[in-house]
C-alpha atoms as a PDB file:
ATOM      1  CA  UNK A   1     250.628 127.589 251.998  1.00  0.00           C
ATOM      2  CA  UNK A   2     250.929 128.373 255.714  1.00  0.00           C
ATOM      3  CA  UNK A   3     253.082 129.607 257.727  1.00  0.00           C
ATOM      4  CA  UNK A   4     254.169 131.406 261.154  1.00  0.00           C
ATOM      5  CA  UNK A   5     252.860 134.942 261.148  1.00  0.00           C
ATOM      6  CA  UNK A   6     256.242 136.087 263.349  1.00  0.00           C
ATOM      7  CA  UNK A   7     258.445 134.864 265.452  1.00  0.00           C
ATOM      8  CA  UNK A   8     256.506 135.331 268.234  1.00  0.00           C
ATOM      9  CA  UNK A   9     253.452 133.988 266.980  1.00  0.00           C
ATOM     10  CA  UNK A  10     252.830 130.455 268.134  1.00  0.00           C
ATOM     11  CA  UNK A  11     250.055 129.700 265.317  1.00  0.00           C
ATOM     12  CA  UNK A  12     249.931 129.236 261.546  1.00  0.00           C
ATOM     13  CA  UNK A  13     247.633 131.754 258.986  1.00  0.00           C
ATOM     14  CA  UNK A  14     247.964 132.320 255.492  1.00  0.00           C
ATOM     15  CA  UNK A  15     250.472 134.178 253.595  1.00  0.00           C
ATOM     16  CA  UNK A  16     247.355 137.107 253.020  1.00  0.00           C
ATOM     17  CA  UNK A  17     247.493 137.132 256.901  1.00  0.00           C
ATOM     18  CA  UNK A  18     251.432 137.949 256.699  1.00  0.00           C
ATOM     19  CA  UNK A  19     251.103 140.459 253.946  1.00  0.00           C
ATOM     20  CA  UNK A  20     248.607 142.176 255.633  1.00  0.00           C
ATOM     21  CA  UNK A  21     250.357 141.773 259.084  1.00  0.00           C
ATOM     22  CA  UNK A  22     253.386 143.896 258.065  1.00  0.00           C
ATOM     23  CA  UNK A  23     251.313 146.172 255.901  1.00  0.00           C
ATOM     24  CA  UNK A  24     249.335 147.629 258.820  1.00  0.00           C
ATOM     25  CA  UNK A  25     253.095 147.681 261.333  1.00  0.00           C
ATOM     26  CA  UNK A  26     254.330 149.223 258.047  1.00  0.00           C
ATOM     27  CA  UNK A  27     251.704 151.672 258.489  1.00  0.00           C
ATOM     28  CA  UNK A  28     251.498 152.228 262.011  1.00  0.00           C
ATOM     29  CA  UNK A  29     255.968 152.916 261.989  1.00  0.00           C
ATOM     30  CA  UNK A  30     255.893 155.382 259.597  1.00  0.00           C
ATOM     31  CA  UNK A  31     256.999 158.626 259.600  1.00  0.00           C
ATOM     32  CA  UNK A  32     254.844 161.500 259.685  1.00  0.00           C
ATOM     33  CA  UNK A  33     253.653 163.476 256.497  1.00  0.00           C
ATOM     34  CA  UNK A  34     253.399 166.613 256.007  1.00  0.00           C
ATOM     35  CA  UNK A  35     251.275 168.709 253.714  1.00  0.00           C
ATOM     36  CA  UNK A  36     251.635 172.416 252.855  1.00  0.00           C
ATOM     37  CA  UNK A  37     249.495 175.045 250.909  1.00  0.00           C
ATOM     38  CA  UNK A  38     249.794 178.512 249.518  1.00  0.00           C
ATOM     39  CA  UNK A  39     246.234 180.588 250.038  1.00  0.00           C
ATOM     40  CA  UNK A  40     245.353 183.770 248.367  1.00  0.00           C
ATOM     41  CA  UNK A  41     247.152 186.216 245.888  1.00  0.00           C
ATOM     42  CA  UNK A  42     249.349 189.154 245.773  1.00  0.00           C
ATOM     43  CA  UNK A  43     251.311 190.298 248.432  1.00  0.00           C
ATOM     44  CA  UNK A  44     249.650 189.069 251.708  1.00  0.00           C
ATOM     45  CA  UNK A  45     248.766 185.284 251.430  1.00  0.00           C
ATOM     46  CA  UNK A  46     247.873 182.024 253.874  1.00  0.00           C
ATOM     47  CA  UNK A  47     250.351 179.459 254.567  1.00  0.00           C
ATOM     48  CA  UNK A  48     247.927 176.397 255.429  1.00  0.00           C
ATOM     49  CA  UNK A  49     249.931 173.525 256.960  1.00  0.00           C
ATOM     50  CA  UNK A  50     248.993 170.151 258.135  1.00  0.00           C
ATOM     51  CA  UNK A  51     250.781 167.305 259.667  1.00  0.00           C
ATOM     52  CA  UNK A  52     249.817 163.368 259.323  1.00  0.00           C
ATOM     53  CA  UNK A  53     250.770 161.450 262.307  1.00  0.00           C
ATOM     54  CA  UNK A  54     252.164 157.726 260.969  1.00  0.00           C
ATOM     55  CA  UNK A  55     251.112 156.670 264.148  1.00  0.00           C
ATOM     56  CA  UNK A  56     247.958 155.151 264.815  1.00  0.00           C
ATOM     57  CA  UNK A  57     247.501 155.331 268.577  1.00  0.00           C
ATOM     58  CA  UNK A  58     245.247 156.440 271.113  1.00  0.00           C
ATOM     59  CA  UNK A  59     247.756 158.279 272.490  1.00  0.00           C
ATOM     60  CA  UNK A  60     248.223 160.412 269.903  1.00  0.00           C
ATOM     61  CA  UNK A  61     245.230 163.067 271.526  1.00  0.00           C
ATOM     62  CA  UNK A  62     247.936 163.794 274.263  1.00  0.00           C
ATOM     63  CA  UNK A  63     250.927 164.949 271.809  1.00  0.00           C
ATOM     64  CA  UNK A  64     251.635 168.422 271.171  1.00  0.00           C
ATOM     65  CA  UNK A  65     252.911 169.231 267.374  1.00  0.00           C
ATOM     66  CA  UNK A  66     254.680 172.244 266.184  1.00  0.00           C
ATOM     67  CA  UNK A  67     255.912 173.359 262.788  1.00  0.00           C
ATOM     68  CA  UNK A  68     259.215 175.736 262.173  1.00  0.00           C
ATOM     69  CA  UNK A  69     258.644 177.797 259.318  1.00  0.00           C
ATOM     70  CA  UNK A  70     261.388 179.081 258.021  1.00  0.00           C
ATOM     71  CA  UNK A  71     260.717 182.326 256.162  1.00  0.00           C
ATOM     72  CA  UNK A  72     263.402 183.949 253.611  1.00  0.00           C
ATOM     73  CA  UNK A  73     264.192 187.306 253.597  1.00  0.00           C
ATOM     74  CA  UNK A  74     261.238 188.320 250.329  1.00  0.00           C
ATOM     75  CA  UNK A  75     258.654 187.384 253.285  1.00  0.00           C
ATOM     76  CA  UNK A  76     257.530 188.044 256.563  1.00  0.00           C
ATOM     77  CA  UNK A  77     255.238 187.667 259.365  1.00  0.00           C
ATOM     78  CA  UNK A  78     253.452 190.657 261.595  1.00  0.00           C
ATOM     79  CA  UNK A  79     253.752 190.297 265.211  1.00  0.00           C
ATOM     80  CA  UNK A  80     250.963 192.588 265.790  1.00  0.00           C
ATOM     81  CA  UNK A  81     248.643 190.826 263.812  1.00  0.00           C
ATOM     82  CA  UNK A  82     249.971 187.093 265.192  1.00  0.00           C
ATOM     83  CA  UNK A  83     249.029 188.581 268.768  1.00  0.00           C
ATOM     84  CA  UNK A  84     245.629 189.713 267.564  1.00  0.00           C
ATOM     85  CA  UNK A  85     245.044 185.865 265.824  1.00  0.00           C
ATOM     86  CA  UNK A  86     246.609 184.325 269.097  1.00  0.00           C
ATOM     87  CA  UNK A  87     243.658 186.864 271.164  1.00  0.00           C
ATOM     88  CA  UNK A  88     240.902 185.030 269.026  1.00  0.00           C
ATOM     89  CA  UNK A  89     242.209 181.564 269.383  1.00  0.00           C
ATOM     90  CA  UNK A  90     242.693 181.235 265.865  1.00  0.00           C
ATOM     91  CA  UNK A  91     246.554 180.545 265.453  1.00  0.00           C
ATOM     92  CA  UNK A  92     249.157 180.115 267.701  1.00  0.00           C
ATOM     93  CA  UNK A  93     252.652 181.509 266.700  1.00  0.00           C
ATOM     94  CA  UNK A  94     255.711 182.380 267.948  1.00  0.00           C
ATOM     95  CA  UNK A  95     258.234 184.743 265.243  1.00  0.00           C
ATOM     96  CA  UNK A  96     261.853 183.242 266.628  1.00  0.00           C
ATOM     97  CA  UNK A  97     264.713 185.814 266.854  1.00  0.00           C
ATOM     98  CA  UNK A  98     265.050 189.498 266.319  1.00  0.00           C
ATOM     99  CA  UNK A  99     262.867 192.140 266.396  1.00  0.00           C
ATOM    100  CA  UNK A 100     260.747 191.868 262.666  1.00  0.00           C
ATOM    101  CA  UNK A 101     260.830 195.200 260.833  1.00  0.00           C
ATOM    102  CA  UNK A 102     257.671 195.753 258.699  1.00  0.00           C
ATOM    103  CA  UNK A 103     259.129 198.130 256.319  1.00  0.00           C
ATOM    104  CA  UNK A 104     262.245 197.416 255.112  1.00  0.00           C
ATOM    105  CA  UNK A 105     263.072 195.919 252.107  1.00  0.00           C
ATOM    106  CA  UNK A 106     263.701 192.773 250.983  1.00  0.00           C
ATOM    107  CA  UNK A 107     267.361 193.884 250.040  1.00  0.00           C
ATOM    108  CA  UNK A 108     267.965 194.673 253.746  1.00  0.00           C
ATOM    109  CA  UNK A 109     265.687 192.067 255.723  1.00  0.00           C
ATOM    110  CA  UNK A 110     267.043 189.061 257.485  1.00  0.00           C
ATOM    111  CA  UNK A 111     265.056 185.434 257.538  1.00  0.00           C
ATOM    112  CA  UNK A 112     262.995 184.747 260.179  1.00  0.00           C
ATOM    113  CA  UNK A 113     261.386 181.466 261.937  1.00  0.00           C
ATOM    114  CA  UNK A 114     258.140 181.107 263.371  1.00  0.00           C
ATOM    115  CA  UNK A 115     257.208 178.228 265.519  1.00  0.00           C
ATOM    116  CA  UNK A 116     253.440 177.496 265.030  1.00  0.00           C
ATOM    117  CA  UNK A 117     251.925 175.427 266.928  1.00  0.00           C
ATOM    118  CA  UNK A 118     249.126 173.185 265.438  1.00  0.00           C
ATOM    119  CA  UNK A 119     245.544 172.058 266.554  1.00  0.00           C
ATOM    120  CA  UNK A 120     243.914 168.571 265.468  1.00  0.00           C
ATOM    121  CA  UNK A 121     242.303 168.641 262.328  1.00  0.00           C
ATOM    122  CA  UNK A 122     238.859 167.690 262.237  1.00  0.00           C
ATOM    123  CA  UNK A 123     238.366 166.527 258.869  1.00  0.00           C
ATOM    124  CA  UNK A 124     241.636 163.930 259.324  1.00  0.00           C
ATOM    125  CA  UNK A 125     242.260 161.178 261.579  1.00  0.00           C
ATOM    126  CA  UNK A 126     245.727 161.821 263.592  1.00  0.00           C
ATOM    127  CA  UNK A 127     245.823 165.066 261.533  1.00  0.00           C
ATOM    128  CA  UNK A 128     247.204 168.459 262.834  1.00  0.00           C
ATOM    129  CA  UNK A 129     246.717 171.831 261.090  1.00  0.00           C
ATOM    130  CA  UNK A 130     247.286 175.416 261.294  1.00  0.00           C
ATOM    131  CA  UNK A 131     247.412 178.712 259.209  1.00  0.00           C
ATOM    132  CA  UNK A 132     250.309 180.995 259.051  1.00  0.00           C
ATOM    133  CA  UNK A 133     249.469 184.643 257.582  1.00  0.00           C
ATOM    134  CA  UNK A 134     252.923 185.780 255.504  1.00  0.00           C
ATOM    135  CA  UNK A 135     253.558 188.800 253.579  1.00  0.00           C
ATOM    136  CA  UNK A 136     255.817 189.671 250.624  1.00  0.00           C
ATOM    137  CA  UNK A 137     257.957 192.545 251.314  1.00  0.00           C
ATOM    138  CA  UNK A 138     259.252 195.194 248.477  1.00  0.00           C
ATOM    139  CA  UNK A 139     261.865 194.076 245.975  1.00  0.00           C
ATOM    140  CA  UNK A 140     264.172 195.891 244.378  1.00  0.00           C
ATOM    141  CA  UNK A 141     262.999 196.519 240.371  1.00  0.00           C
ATOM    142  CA  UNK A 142     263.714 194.155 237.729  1.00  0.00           C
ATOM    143  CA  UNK A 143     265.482 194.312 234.320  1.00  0.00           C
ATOM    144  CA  UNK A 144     262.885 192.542 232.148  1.00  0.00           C
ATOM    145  CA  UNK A 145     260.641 190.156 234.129  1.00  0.00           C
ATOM    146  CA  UNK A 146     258.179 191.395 236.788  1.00  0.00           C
ATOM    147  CA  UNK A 147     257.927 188.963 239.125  1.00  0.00           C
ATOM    148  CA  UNK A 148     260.850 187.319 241.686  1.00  0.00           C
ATOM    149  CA  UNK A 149     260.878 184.220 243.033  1.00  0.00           C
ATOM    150  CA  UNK A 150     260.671 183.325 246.890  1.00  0.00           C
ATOM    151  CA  UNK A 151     261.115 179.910 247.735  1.00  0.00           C
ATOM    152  CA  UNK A 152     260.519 178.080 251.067  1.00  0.00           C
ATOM    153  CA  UNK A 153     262.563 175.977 252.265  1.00  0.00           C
ATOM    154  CA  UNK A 154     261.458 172.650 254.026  1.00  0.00           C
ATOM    155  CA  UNK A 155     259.775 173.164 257.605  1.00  0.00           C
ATOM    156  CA  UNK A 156     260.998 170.953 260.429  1.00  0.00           C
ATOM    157  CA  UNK A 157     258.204 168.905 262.574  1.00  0.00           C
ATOM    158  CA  UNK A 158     258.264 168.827 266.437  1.00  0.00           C
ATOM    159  CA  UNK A 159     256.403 166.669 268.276  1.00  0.00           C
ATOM    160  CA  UNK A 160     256.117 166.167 272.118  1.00  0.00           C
ATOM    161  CA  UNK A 161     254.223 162.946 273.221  1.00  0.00           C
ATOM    162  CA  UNK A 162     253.454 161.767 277.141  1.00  0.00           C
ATOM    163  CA  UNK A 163     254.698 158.454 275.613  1.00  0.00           C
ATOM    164  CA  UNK A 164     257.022 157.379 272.374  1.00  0.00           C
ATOM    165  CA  UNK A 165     254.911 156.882 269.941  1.00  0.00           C
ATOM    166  CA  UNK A 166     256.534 157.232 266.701  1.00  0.00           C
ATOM    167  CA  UNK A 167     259.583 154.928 265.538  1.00  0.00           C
ATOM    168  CA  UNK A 168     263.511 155.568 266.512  1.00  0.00           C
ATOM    169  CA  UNK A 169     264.153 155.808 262.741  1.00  0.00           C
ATOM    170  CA  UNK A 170     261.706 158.853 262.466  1.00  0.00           C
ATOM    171  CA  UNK A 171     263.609 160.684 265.241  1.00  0.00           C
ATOM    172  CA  UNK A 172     266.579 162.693 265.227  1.00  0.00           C
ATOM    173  CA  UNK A 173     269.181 162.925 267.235  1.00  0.00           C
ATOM    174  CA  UNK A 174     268.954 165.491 269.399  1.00  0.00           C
ATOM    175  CA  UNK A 175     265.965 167.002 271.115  1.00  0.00           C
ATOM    176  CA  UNK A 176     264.901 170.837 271.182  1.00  0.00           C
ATOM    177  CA  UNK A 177     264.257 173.217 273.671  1.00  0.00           C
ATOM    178  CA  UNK A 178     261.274 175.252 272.665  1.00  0.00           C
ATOM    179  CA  UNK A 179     258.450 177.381 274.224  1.00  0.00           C
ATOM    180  CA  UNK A 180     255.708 174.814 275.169  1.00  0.00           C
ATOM    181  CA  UNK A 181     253.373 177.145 273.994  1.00  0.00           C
ATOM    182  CA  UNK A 182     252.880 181.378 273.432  1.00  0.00           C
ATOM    183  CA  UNK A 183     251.208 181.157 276.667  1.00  0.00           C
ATOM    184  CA  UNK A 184     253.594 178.973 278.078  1.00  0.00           C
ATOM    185  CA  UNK A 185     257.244 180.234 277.915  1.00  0.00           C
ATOM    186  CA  UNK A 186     258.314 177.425 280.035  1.00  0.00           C
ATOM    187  CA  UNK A 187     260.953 175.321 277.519  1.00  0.00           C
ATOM    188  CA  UNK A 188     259.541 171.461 276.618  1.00  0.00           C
ATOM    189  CA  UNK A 189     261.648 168.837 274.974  1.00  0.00           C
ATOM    190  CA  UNK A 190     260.424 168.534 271.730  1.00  0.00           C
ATOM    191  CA  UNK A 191     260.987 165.428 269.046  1.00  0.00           C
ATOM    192  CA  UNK A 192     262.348 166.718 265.825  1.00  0.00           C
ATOM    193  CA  UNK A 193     261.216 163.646 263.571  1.00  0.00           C
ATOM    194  CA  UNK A 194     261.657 163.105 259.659  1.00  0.00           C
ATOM    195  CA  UNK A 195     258.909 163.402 257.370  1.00  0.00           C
ATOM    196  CA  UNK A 196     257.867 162.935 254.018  1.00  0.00           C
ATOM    197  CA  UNK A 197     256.906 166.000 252.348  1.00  0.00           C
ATOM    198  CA  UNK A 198     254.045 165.675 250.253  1.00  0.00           C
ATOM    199  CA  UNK A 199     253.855 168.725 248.053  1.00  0.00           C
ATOM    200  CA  UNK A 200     257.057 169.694 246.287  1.00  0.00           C
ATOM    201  CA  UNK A 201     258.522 173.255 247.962  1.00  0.00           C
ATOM    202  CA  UNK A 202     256.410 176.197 247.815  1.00  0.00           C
ATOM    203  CA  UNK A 203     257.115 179.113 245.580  1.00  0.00           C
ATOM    204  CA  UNK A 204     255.793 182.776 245.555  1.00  0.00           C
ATOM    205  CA  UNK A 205     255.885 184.859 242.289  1.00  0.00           C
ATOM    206  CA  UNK A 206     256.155 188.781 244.126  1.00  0.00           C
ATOM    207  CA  UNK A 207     255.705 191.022 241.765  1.00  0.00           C
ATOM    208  CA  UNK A 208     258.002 193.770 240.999  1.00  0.00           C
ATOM    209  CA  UNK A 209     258.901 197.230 238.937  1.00  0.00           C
ATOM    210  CA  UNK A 210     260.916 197.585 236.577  1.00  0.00           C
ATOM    211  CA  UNK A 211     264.391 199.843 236.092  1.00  0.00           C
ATOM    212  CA  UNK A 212     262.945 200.961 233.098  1.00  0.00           C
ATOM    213  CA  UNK A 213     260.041 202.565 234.435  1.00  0.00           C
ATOM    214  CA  UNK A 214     262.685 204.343 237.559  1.00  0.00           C
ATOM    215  CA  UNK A 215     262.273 207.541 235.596  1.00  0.00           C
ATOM    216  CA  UNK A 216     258.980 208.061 234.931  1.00  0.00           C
ATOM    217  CA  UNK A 217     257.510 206.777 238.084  1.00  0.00           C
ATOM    218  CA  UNK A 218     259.972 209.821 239.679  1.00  0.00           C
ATOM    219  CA  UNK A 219     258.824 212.362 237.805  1.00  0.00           C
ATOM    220  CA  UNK A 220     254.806 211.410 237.890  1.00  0.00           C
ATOM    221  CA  UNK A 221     255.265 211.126 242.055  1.00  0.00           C
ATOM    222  CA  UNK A 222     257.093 214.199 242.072  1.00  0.00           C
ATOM    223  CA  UNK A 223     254.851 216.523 239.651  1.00  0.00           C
ATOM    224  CA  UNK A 224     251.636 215.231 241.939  1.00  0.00           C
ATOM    225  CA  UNK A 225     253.290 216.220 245.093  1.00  0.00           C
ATOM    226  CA  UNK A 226     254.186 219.321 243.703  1.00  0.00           C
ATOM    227  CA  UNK A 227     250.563 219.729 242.439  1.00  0.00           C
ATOM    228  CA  UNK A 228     248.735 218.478 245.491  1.00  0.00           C
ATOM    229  CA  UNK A 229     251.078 220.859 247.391  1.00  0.00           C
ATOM    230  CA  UNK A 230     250.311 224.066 245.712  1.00  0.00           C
ATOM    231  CA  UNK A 231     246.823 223.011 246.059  1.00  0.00           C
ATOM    232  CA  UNK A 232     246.822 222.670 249.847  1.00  0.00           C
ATOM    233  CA  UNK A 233     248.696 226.146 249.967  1.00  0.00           C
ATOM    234  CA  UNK A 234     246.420 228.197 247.637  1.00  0.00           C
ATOM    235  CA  UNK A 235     243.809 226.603 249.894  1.00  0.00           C
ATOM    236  CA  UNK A 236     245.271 227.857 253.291  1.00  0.00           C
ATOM    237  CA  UNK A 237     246.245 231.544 251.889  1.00  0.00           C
ATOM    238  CA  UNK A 238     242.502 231.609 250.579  1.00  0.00           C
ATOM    239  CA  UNK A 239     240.726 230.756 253.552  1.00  0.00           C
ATOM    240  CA  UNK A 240     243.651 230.688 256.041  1.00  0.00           C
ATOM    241  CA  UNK A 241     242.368 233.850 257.793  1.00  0.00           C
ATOM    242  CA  UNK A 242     238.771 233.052 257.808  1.00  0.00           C
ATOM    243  CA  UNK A 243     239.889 229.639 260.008  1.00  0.00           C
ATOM    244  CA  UNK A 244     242.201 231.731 262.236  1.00  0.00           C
ATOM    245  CA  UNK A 245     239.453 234.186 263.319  1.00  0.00           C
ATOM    246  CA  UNK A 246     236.957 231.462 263.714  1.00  0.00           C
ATOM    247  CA  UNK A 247     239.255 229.628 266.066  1.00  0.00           C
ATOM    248  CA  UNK A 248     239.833 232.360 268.260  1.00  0.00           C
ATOM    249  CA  UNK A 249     236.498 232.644 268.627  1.00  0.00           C
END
């Protein structure tokens, strides 16, 4: 059975040729995909993203794509050690907001965002990638279990193209002003576009203390400092002369 392969189509083909003719648009007007993977153990870990274009264009080698990462309050990023990756060329990231304390707590942290911009992926046609370092901060101890939960929450994709090449239904509504890049703090319009997440939501297990173990952890800490103390003083009333002549010598 024949018949037209679209309405703009002034010749006949098979019904394969129609089937396969709105497979490949199918294919070509979808919406990105995105991909995400926890690296590592314990409390410093990898956050490996990547990004699948649903394009297929050869346009796609002049668009620029980002990934927000929003980070909850049990995690967060080092800006000294982003600068040090950004020196080397090996990720690009920008932490979004306040100033990021590295030592409070968990308790008394606020969430952060990191833009991270990503480079093509090699191993994946129309693929972008990059690596986030995170690390878990300290939690406040447990009744029973040792381990809390941090869960993070869906990224959001931006994309700036020279031309459109994704669909209207993969875009939202509004643009965003962002750096264009860490070395460029000049703002670019950016596509925020849907995507399908591939991976469910990523969760970290941080382990904790536990209230139970409040009192004996004080007193061990405090009998070593007392003991590593007295040590360091019998050491300096013993030989504490001996250094002072040498020294004025």
């Amino acid at each position: 059975m024949e018949k037209p392969c679209a309405p703009s189509v002034g010749y006949l083909c098979t019904l394969d040729c129609v089937l396969c003719f709105h497979a490949r648009r199918s294919a070509q007007d979808s919406c990105p995909e995105v991909t995400q993977w926890l690296l590592k153990d314990g409390f410093h870990r990898d956050l490996l993203s990547r990004v699948k274009l649903g394009t297929v264009d050869e346009g796609t080698g002049s668009c620029m794509v980002a990934i927000k990462i929003h980070l909850p309050k049990g995690l967060y990023v080092d800006p000294y050690e982003l600068m040090s990756l950004n020196r080397h060329n090996i990720t690009e990231a920008l932490e979004i907001g306040d100033y990021i304390d590295l030592e409070v707590p968990e308790y008394l942290a606020t969430e952060t965002d990191v833009l991270v911009y990503m480079k093509p992926d090699p191993e994946c046609y129309y693929c972008f990638r990059a690596m986030l370092p995170v690390h878990c901060r300290y939690h406040q101890p447990a009744e029973v279990d040792g381990k809390i939960s941090a869960i993070l929450k869906n990224p959001e994709i931006l994309v700036h193209c020279q031309k459109r090449l994704l669909s209207m239904e993969c875009l939202k509504e509004t643009k965003i002003e962002e750096p264009c890049s860490r070395k460029n703090m000049h703002n670019c319009h950016w596509d925020s576009v849907k995507f399908q997440l591939v991976n469910q939501e990523l969760e970290l297990q941080i382990p904790v203390g536990l209230k139970h173990h409040v009192t004996l952890v004080c007193t061990g800490t405090l009998v070593t400092t007392i003991l590593c103390s007295s040590l360091i003083l019998s050491s300096l009333l013993k030989h504490g002369e001996f250094l002072f002549v040498q020294s004025s010598l």
